[in-house]
N, C-alpha and C. Protein backbone atom coordinates (compact mmCIF):
# COMPACT_ATOMS: atom_id res chain seq x y z
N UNK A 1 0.82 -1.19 0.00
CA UNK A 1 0.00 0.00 0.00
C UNK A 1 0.86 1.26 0.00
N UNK A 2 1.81 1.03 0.81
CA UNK A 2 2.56 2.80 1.13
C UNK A 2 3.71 2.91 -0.73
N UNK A 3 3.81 1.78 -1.24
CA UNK A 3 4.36 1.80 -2.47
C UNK A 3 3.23 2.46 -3.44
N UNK A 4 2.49 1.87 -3.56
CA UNK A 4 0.91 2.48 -4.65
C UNK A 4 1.02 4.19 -4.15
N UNK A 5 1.02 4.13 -2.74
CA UNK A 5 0.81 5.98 -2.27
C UNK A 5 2.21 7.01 -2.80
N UNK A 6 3.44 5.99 -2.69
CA UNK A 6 4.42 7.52 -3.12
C UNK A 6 4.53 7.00 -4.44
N UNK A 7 3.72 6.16 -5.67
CA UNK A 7 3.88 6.23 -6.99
C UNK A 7 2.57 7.54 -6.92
N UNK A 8 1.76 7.29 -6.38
CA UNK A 8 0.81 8.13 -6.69
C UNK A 8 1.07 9.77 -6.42
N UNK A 9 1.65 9.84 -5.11
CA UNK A 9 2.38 10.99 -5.14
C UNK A 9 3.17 11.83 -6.31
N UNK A 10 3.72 10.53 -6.23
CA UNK A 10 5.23 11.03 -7.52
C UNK A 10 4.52 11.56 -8.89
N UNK A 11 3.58 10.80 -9.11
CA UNK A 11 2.67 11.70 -10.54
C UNK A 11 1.61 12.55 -10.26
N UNK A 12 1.20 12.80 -8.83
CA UNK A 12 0.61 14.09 -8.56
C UNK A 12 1.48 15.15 -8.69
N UNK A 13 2.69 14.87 -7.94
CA UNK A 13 3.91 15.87 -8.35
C UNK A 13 4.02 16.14 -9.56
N UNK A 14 3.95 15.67 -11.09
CA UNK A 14 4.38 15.67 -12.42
C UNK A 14 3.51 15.95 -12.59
N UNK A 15 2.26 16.12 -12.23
CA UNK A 15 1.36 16.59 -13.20
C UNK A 15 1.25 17.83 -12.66
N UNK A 16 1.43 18.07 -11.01
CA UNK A 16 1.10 19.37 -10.57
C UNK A 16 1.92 20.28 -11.33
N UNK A 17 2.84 20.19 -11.22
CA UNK A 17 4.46 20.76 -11.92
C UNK A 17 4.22 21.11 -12.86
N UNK A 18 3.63 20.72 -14.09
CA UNK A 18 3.42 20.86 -15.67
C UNK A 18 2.33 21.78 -15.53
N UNK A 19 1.28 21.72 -14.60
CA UNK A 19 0.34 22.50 -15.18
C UNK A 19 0.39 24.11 -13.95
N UNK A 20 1.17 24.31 -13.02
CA UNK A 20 1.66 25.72 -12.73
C UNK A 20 3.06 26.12 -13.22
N UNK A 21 3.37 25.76 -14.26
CA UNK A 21 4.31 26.29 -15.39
C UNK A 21 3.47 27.67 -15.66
N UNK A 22 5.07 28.02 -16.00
CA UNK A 22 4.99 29.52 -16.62
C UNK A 22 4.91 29.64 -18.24
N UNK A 23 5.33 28.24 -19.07
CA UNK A 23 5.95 28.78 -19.49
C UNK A 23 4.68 29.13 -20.65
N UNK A 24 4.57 30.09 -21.55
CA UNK A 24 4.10 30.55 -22.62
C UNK A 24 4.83 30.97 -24.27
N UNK A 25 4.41 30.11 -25.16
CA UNK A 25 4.72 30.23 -26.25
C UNK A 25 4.29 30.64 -27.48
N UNK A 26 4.17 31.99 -28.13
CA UNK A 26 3.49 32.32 -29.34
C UNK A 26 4.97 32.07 -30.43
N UNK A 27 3.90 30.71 -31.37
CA UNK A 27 5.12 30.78 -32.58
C UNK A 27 4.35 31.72 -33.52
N UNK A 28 3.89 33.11 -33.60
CA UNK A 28 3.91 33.78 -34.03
C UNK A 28 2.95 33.19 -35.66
N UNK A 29 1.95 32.16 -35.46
CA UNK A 29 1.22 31.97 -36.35
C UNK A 29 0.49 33.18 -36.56
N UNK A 30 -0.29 33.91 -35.57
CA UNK A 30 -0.58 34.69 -35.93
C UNK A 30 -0.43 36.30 -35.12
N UNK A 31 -1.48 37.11 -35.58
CA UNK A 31 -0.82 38.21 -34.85
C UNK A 31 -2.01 38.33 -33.81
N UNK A 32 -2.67 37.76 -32.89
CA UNK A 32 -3.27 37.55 -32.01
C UNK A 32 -3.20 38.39 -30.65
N UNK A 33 -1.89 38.01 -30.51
CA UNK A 33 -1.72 38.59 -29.22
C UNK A 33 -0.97 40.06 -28.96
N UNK A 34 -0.61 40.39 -30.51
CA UNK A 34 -0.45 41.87 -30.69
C UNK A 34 -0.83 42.76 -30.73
N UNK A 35 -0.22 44.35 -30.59
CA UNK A 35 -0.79 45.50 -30.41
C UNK A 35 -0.10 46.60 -31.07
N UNK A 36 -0.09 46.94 -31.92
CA UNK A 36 -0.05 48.36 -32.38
C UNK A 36 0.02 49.42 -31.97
N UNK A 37 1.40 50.73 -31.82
CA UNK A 37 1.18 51.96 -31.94
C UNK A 37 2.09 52.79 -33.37
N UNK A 38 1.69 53.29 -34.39
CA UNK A 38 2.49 53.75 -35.38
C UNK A 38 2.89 53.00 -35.96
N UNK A 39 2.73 51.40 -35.94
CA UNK A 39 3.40 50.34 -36.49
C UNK A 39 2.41 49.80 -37.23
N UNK A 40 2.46 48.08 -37.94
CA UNK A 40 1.64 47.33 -38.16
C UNK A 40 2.41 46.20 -37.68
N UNK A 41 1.63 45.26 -37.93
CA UNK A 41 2.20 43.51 -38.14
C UNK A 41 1.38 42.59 -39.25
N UNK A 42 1.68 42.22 -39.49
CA UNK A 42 1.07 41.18 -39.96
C UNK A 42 1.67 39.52 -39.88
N UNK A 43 1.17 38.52 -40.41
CA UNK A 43 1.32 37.26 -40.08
C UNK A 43 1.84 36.76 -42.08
N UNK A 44 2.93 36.24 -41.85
CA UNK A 44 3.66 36.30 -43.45
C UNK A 44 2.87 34.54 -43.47
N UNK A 45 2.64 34.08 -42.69
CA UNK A 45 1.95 32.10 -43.46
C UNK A 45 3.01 31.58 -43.26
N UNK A 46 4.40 31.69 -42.89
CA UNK A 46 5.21 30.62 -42.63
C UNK A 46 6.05 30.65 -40.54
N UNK A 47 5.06 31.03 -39.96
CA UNK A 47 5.36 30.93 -38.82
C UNK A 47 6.31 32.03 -38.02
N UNK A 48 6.26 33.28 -38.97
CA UNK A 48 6.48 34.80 -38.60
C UNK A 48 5.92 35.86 -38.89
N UNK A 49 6.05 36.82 -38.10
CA UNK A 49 5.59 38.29 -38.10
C UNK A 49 6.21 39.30 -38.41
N UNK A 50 6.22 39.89 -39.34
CA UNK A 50 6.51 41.38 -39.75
C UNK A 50 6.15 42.15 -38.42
N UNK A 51 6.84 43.37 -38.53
CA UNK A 51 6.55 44.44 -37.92
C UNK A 51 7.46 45.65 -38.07
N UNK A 52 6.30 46.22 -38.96
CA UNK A 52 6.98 47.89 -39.63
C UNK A 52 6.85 48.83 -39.00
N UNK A 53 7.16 49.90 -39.35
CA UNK A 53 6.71 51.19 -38.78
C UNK A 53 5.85 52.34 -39.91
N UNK A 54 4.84 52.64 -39.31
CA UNK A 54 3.96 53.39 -40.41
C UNK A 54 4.07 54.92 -40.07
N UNK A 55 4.56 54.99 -39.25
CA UNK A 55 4.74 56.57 -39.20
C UNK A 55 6.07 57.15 -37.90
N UNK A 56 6.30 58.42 -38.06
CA UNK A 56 7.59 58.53 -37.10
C UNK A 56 7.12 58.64 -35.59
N UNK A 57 8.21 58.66 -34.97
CA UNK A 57 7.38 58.75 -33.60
C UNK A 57 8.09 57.38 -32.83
N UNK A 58 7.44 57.38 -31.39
CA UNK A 58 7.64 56.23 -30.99
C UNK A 58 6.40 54.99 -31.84
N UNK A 59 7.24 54.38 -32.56
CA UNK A 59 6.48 52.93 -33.42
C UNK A 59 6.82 51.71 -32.26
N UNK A 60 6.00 50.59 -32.01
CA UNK A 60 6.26 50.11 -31.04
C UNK A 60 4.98 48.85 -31.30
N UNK A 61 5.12 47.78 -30.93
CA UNK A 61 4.51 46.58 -30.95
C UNK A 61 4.59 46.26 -29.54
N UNK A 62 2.97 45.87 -29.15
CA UNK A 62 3.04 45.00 -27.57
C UNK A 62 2.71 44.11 -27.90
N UNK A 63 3.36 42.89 -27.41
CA UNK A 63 3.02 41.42 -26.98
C UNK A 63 2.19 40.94 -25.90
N UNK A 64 1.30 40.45 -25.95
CA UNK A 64 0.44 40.86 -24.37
C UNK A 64 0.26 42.19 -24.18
N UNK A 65 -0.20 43.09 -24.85
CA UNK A 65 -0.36 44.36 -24.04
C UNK A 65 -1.65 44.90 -23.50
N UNK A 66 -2.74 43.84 -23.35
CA UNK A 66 -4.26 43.98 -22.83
C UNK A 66 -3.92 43.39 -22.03
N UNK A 67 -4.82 44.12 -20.69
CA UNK A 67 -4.91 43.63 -19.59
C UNK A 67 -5.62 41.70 -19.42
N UNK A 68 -6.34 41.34 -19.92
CA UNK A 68 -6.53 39.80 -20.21
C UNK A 68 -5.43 39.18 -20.27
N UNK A 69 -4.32 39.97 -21.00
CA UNK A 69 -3.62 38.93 -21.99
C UNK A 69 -2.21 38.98 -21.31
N UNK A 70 -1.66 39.98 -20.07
CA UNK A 70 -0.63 40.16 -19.55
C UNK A 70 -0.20 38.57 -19.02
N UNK A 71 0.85 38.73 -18.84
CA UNK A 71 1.63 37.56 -18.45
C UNK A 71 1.84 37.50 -17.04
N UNK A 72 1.61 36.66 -16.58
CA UNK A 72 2.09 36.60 -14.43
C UNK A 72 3.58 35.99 -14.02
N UNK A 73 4.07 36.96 -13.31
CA UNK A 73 5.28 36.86 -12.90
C UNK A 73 4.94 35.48 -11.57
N UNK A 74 5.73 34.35 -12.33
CA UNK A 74 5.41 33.15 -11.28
C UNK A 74 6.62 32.94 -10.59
N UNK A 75 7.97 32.95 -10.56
CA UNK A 75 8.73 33.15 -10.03
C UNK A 75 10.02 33.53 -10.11
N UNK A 76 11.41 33.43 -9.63
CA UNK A 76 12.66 34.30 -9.72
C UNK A 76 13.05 33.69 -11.50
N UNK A 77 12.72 32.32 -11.98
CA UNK A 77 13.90 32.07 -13.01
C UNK A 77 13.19 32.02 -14.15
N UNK A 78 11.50 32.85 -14.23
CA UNK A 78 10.74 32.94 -15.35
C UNK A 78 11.65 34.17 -16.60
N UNK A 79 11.97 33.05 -17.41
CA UNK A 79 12.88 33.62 -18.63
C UNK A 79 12.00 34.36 -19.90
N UNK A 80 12.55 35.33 -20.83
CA UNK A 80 12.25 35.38 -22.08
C UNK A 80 13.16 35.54 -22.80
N UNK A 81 12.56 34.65 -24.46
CA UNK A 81 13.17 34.50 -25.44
C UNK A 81 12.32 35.20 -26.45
N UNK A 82 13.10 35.70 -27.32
CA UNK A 82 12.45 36.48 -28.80
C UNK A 82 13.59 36.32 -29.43
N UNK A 83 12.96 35.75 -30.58
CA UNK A 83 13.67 35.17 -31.88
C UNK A 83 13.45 36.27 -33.12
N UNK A 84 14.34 36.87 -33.34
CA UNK A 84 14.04 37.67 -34.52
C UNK A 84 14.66 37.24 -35.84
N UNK A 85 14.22 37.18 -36.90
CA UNK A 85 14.77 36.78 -38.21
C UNK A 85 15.69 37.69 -38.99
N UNK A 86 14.99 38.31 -39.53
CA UNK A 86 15.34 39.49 -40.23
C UNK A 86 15.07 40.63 -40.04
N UNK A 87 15.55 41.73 -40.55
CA UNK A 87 15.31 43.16 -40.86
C UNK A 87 14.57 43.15 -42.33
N UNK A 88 13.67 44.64 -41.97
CA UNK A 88 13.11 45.11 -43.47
C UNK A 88 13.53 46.39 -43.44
N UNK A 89 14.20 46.75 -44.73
CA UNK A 89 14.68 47.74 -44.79
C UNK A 89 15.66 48.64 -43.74
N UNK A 90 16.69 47.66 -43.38
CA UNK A 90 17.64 48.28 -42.38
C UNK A 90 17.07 48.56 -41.05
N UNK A 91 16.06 47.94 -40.79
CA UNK A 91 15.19 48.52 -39.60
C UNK A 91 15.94 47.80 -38.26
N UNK A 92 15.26 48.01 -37.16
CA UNK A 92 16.29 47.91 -35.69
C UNK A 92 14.98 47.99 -34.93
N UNK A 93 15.49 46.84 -33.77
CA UNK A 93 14.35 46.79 -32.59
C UNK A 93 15.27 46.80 -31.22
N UNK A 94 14.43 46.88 -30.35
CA UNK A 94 14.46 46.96 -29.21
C UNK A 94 13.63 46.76 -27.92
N UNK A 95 14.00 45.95 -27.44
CA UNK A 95 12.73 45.28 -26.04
C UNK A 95 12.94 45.88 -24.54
N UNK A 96 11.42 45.78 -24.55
CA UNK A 96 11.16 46.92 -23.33
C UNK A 96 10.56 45.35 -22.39
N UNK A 97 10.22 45.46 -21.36
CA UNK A 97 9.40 45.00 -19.81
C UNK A 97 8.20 46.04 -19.60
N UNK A 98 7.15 45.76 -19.32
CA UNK A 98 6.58 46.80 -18.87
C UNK A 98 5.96 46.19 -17.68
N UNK A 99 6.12 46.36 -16.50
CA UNK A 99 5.54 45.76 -15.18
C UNK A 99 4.41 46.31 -14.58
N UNK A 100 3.41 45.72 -14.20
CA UNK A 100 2.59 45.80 -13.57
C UNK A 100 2.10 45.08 -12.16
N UNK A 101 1.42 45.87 -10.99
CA UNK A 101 0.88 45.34 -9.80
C UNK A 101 -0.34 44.50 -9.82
N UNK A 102 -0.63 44.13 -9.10
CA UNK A 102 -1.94 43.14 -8.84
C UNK A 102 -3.14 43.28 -9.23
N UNK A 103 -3.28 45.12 -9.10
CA UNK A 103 -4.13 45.76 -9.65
C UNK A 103 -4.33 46.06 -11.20
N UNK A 104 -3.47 45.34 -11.94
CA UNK A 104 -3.05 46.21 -13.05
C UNK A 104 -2.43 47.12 -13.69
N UNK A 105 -1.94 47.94 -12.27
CA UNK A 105 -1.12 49.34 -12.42
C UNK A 105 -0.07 49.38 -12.98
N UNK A 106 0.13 50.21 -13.95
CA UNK A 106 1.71 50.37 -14.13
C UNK A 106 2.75 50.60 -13.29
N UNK A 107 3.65 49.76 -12.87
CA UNK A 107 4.96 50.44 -12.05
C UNK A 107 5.92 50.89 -13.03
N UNK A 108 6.41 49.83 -14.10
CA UNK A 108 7.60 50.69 -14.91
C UNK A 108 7.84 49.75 -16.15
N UNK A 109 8.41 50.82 -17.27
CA UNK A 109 8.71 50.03 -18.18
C UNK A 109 10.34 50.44 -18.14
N UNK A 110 10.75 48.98 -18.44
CA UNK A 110 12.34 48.55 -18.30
C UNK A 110 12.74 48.15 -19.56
N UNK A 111 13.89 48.97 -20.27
CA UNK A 111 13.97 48.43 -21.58
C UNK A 111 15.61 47.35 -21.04
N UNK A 112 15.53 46.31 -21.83
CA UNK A 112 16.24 44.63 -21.55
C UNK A 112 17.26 44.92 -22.76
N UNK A 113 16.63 45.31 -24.30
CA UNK A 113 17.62 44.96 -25.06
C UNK A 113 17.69 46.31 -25.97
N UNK A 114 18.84 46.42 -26.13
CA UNK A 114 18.89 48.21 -26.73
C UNK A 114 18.92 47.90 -28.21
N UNK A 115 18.67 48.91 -29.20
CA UNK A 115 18.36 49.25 -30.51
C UNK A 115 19.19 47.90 -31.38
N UNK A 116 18.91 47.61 -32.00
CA UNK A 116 19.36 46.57 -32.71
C UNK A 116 19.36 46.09 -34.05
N UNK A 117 20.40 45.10 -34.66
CA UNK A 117 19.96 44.29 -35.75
C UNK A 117 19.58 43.07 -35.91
N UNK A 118 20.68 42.92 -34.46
CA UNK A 118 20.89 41.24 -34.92
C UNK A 118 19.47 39.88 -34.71
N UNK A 119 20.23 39.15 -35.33
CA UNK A 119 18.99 37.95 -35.52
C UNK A 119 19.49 36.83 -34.55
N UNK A 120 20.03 37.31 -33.36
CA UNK A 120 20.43 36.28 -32.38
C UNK A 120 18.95 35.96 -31.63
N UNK A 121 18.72 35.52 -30.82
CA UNK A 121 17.72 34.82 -29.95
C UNK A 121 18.20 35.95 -28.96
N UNK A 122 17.31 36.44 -28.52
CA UNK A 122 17.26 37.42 -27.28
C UNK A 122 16.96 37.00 -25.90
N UNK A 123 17.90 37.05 -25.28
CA UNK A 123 17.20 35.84 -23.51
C UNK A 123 17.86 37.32 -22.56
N UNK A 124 16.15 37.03 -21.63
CA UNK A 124 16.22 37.76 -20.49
C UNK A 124 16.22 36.51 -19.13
N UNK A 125 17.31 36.67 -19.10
CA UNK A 125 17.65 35.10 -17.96
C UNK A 125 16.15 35.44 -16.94
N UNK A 126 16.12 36.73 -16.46
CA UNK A 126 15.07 36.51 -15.33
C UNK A 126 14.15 37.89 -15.27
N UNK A 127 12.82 37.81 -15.74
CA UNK A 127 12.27 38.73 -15.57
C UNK A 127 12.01 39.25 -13.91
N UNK A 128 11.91 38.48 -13.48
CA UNK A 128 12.17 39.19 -12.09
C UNK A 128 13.28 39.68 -10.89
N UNK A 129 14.49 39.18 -11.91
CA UNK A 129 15.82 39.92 -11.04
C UNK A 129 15.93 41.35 -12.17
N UNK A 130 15.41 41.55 -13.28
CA UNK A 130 14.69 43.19 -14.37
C UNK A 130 14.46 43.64 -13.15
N UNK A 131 13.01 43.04 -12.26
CA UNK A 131 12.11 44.15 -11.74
C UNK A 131 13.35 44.53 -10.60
N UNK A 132 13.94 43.19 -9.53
CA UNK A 132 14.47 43.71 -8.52
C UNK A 132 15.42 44.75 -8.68
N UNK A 133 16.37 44.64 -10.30
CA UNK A 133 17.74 45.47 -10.48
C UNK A 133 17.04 47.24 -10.64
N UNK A 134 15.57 46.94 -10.56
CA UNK A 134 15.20 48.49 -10.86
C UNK A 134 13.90 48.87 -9.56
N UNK A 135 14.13 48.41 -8.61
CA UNK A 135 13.59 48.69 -7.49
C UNK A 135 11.83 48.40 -7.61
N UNK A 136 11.53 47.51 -8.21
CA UNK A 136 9.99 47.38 -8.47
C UNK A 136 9.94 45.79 -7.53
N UNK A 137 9.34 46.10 -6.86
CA UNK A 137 9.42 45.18 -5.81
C UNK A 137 7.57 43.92 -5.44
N UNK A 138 6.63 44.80 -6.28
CA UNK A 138 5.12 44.20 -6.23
C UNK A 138 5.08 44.32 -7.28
N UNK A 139 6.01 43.93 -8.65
CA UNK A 139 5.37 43.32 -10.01
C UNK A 139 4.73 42.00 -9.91
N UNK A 140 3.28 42.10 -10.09
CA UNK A 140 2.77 40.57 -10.53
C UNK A 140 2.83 40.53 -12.21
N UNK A 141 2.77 41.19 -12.86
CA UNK A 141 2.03 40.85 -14.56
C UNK A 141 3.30 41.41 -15.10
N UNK A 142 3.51 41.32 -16.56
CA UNK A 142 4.18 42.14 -17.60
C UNK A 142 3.86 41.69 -18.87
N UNK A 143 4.25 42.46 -19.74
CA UNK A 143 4.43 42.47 -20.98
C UNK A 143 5.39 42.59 -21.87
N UNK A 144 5.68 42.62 -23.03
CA UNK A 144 6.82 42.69 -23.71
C UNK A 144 6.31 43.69 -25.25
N UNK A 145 7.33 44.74 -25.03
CA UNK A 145 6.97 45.69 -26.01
C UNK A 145 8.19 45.79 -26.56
N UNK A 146 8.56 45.95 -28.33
CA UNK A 146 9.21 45.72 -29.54
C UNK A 146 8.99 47.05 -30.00
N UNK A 147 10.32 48.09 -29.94
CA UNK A 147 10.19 49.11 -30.22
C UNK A 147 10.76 49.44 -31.78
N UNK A 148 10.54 49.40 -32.39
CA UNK A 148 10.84 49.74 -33.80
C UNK A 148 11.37 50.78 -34.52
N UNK A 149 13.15 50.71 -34.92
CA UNK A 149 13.80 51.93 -34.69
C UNK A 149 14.10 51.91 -36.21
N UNK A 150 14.29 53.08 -37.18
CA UNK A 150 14.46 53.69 -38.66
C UNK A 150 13.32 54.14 -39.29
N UNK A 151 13.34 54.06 -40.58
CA UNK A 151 12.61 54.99 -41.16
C UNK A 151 10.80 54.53 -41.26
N UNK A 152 9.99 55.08 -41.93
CA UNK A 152 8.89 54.80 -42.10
C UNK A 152 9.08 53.24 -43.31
N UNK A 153 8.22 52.33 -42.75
CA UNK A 153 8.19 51.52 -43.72
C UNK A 153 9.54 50.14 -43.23
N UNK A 154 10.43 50.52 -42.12
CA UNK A 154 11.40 49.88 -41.94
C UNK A 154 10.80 49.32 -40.46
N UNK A 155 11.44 47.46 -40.29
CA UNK A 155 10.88 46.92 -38.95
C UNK A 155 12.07 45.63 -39.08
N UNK A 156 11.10 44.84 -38.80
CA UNK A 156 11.99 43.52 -38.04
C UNK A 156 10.95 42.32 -38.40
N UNK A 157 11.05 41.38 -38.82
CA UNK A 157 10.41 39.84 -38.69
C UNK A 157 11.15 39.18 -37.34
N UNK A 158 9.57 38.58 -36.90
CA UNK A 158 10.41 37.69 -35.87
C UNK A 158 9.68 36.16 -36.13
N UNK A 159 10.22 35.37 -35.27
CA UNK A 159 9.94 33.72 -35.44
C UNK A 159 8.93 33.18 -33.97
N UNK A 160 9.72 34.05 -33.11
CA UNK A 160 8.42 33.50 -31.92
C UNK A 160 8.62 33.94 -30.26
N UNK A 161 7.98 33.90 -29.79
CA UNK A 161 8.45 34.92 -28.36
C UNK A 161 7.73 33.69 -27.68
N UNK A 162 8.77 33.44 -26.30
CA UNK A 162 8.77 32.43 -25.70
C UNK A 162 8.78 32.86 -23.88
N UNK A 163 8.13 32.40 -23.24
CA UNK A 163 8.29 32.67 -21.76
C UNK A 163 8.33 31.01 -21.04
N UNK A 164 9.45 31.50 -20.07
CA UNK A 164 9.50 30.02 -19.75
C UNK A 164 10.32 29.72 -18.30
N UNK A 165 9.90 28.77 -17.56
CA UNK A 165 10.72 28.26 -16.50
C UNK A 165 12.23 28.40 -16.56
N UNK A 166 13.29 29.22 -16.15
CA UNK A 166 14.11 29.25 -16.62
C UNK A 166 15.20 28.03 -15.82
């Protein structure tokens, strides 16, 4: 009997485990969970997203950026990844944090990765040693905003933005 109880344990554990995961994955089929300011996106059919800029100004794409759709800070080693492909037209990005309280409130937006080209995989080892290195101490939620740097008409393709147990 006490054998049957810690097998049974042991896969209450595995299943508990899997399903208060953090982790969240858009392969960027579509543009769903995006948001628009001065920019567009669209969804190209092979498992990426454009994202231009339509006018000057701050141009900028949120990932999660409705309150529904924010992401919950579950604990110290919750990672992000953003995969970017290419540039259009010499264009350059850059990733912001934007944190929020329990309430929803804004505390701060933290930019992670400065102006850019490259098509490396972008990892933020820990969204929540972001909040601690900048004194935000009651972030529950965030988001991830893609700031879009050159001319009108110039952006970035990406492949897929990933959140995850780190």
């Amino acid at each position: 009997m006490t054998k049957s109880i810690k097998i049974l344990l042991i896969m209450f554990s595995i299943v508990f485990a899997g399903c208060c995961s953090a982790e969240v994955i858009d392969n960027l089929d579509a543009v769903t969970f995006l948001t628009t300011s001065l920019s567009s996106v669209s969804a190209n059919g092979n498992s990426t997203v454009s994202m231009t800029k339509t006018a000057s100004g701050d141009s900028v794409v949120n990932w999660r950026g409705t309150s529904s759709y924010y992401v919950r800070v579950r604990n110290y080693n919750d990672r992000v990844e953003v995969t970017p492909t290419a540039a259009i037209n010499s264009g350059q990005y850059s990733l912001h944090i934007l944190f929020y309280n329990s309430a929803k409130t804004l505390l701060a937006e933290i930019q992670w990765a400065d102006a850019r080209s490259s098509t490396d995989v972008q990892v933020l080892p820990s969204v929540a040693a972001l909040a601690a290195q900048n004194n935000i101490t009651t972030a529950e939620y965030f988001y991830i905003r893609f700031g879009l740097h050159g001319s009108i008409g110039s952006g970035f393709i990406f492949d897929k933005i990933h959140v995850k147990d780190g």
